[in-house]
Structure formats: structure tokens, C-alpha cells
Protein backbone atom coordinates (compact mmCIF):
# COMPACT_ATOMS: atom_id res chain seq x y z
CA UNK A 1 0.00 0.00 0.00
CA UNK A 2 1.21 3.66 -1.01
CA UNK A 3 2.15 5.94 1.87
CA UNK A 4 -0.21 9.07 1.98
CA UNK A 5 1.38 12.70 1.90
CA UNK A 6 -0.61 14.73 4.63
CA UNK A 7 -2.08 16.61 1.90
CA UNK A 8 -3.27 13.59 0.61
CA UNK A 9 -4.68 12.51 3.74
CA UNK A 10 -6.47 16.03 4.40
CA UNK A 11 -8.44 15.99 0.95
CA UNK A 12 -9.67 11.96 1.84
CA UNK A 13 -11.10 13.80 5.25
CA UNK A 14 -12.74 16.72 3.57
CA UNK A 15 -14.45 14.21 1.24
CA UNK A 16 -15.56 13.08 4.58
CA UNK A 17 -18.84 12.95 6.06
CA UNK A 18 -18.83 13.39 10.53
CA UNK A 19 -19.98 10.26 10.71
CA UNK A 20 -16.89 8.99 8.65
CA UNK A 21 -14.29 10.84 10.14
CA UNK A 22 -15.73 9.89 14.35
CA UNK A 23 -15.43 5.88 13.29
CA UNK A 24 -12.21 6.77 11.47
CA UNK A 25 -10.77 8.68 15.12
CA UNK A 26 -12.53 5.22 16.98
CA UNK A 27 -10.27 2.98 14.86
CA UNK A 28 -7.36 5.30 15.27
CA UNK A 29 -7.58 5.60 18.95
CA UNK A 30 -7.89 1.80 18.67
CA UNK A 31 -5.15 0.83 16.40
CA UNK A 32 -2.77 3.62 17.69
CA UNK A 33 -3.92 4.14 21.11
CA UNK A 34 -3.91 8.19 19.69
CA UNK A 35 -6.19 10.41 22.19
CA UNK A 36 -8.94 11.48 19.50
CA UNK A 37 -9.06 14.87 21.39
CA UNK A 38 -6.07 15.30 19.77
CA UNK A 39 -7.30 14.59 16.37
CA UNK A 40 -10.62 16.31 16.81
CA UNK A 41 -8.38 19.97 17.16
CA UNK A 42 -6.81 18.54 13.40
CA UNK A 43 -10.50 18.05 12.15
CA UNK A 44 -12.54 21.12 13.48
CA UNK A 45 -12.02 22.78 9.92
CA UNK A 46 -13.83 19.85 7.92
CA UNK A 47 -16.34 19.68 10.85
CA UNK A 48 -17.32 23.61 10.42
CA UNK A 49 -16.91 22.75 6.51
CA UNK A 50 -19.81 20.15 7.05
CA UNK A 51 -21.98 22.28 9.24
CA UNK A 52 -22.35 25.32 7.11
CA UNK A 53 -25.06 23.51 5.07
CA UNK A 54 -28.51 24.61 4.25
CA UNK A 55 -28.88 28.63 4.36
CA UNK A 56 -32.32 28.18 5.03
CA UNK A 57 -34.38 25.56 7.09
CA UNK A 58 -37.91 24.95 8.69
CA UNK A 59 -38.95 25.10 12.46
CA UNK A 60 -41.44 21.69 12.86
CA UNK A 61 -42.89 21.73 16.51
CA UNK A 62 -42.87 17.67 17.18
CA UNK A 63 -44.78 17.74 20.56
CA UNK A 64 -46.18 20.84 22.61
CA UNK A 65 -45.49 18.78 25.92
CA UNK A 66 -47.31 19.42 29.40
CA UNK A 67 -47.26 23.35 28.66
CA UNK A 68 -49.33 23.88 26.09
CA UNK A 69 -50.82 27.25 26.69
CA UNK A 70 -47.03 28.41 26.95
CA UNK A 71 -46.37 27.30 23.67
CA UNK A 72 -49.14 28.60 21.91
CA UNK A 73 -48.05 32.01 23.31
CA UNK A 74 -44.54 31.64 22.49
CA UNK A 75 -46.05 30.63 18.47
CA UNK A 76 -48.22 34.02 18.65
CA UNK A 77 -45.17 35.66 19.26
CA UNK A 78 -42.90 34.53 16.43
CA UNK A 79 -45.66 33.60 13.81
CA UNK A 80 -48.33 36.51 14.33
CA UNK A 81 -51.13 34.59 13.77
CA UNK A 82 -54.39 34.38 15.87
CA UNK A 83 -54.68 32.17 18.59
CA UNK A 84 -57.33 29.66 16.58
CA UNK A 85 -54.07 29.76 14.03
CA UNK A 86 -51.51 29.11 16.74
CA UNK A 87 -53.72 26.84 18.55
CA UNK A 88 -54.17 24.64 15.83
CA UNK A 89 -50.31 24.36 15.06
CA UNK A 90 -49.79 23.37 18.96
CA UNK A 91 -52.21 20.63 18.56
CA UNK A 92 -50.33 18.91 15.48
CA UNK A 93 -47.36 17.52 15.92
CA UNK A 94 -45.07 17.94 12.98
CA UNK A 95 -46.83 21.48 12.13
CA UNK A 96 -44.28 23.79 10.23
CA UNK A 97 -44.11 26.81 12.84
CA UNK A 98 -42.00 29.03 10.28
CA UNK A 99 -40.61 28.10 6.93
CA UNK A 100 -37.70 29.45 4.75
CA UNK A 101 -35.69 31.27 7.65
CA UNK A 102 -32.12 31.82 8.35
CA UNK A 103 -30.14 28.79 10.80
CA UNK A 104 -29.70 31.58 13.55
CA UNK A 105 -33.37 32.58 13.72
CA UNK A 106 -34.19 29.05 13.58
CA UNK A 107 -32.12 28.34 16.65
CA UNK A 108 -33.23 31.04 18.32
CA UNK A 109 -37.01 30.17 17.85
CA UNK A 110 -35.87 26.72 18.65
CA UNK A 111 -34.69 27.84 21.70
CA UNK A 112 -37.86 30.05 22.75
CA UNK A 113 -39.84 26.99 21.69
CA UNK A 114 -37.73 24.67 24.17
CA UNK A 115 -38.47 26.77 27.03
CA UNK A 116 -41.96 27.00 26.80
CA UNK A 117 -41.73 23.31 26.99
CA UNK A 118 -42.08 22.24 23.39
CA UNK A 119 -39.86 19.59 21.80
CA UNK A 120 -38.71 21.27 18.10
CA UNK A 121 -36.95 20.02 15.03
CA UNK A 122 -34.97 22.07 12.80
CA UNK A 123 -34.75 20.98 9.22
């Protein structure tokens, strides 16, 4: 078998998914007994590479939990619709509670959503 230059080695990892490259530290830190802290620092740049992805995603409530009323408020808040409207989104799971926005304002509505007591998915 060849011997890979490094910069060999770095394109194979940023063709790469994070799935990949966590079993290929696992084997490493088996095989080699290498701490994969130490390889993690070595592939934060593919990782942050990977994560850039979509530019803009859906909020999907999955389950309004035990605070329901909370939740409809917080949906009010960030959707501006009526409280039938809101209501209605609450009581399906897997209702789109805003579509086509930025990753930020998704985590941020994510968040808002969370503490109300609702269980979210970004996609």
C-alpha cells in the first residue's frame, strides 16, 4: 500500500462525512492508542466545513409537551397569527411553525420553543 502525503490525507477527510471521520478517530484511537481529542483539534475545519449547510431551514414543533398554553403564546409571538391559528399548530405535531428562515433565527425560535416546553426540530 502507497504511503499518503498529509495533503493527501487532508483531501480523503474533507471528502468526509462526521460520521466517517468519528469511526475513522474510533479505529485510530484503537489501532494507535492516539487520544482522539487530539485529532478532533486537526479536524474542526472539515467539521465547520460540514456544518455550514442549508442557508435556510424549517422550524417543525414535534410535541407541545405538558405546557401547552405556553407554547401557543410563544407561536403568537414569532408567527403573528391568531390564537385559533396558533392553537391549531400546537395541537399537530409535525406542524411547520416558520418556513424558509435563516439557521440563527431558527435556533433562536428553537430555543424560545424549548423553554416553553415544546420539543422542536430544525430541518
Amino acid at each position: 500500500m502507497a504511503k499518503l502525503t498529509k495533503d493527501e490525507f487532508i483531501s480523503a477527510l474533507k471528502e468526509m462525512n462526521l460520521l466517517e471521520i468519528k469511526e475513522l478517530v474510533d479505529a485510530m484511537k484503537e489501532e494507535f492508542g492516539v487520544d482522539p481529542s487530539a485529532v478532533a483539534v486537526a479536524a474542526a475545519p472539515v467539521a465547520e466545513a460540514a456544518s455550514e449547510g442549508p442557508s435556510s431551514v424549517n422550524v417543525i414543533l414535534a410535541d407541545a409537551g405538558a405546557a401547552k398554553v405556553a407554547v401557543i403564546k410563544v407561536i403568537r409571538e414569532i408567527t403573528g397569527l391568531g390564537l385559533k391559528e396558533s392553537k391549531d399548530i400546537a395541537d399537530n405535531a409535525g406542524s411547520v411553525v416558520k418556513e424558509n428562515i435563516s439557521v440563527d433565527e431558527a435556533n433562536e425560535i428553537k430555543a424560545k420553543l424549548e423553554e416553553a416546553g415544546a420539543t422542536v426540530e430544525v430541518k
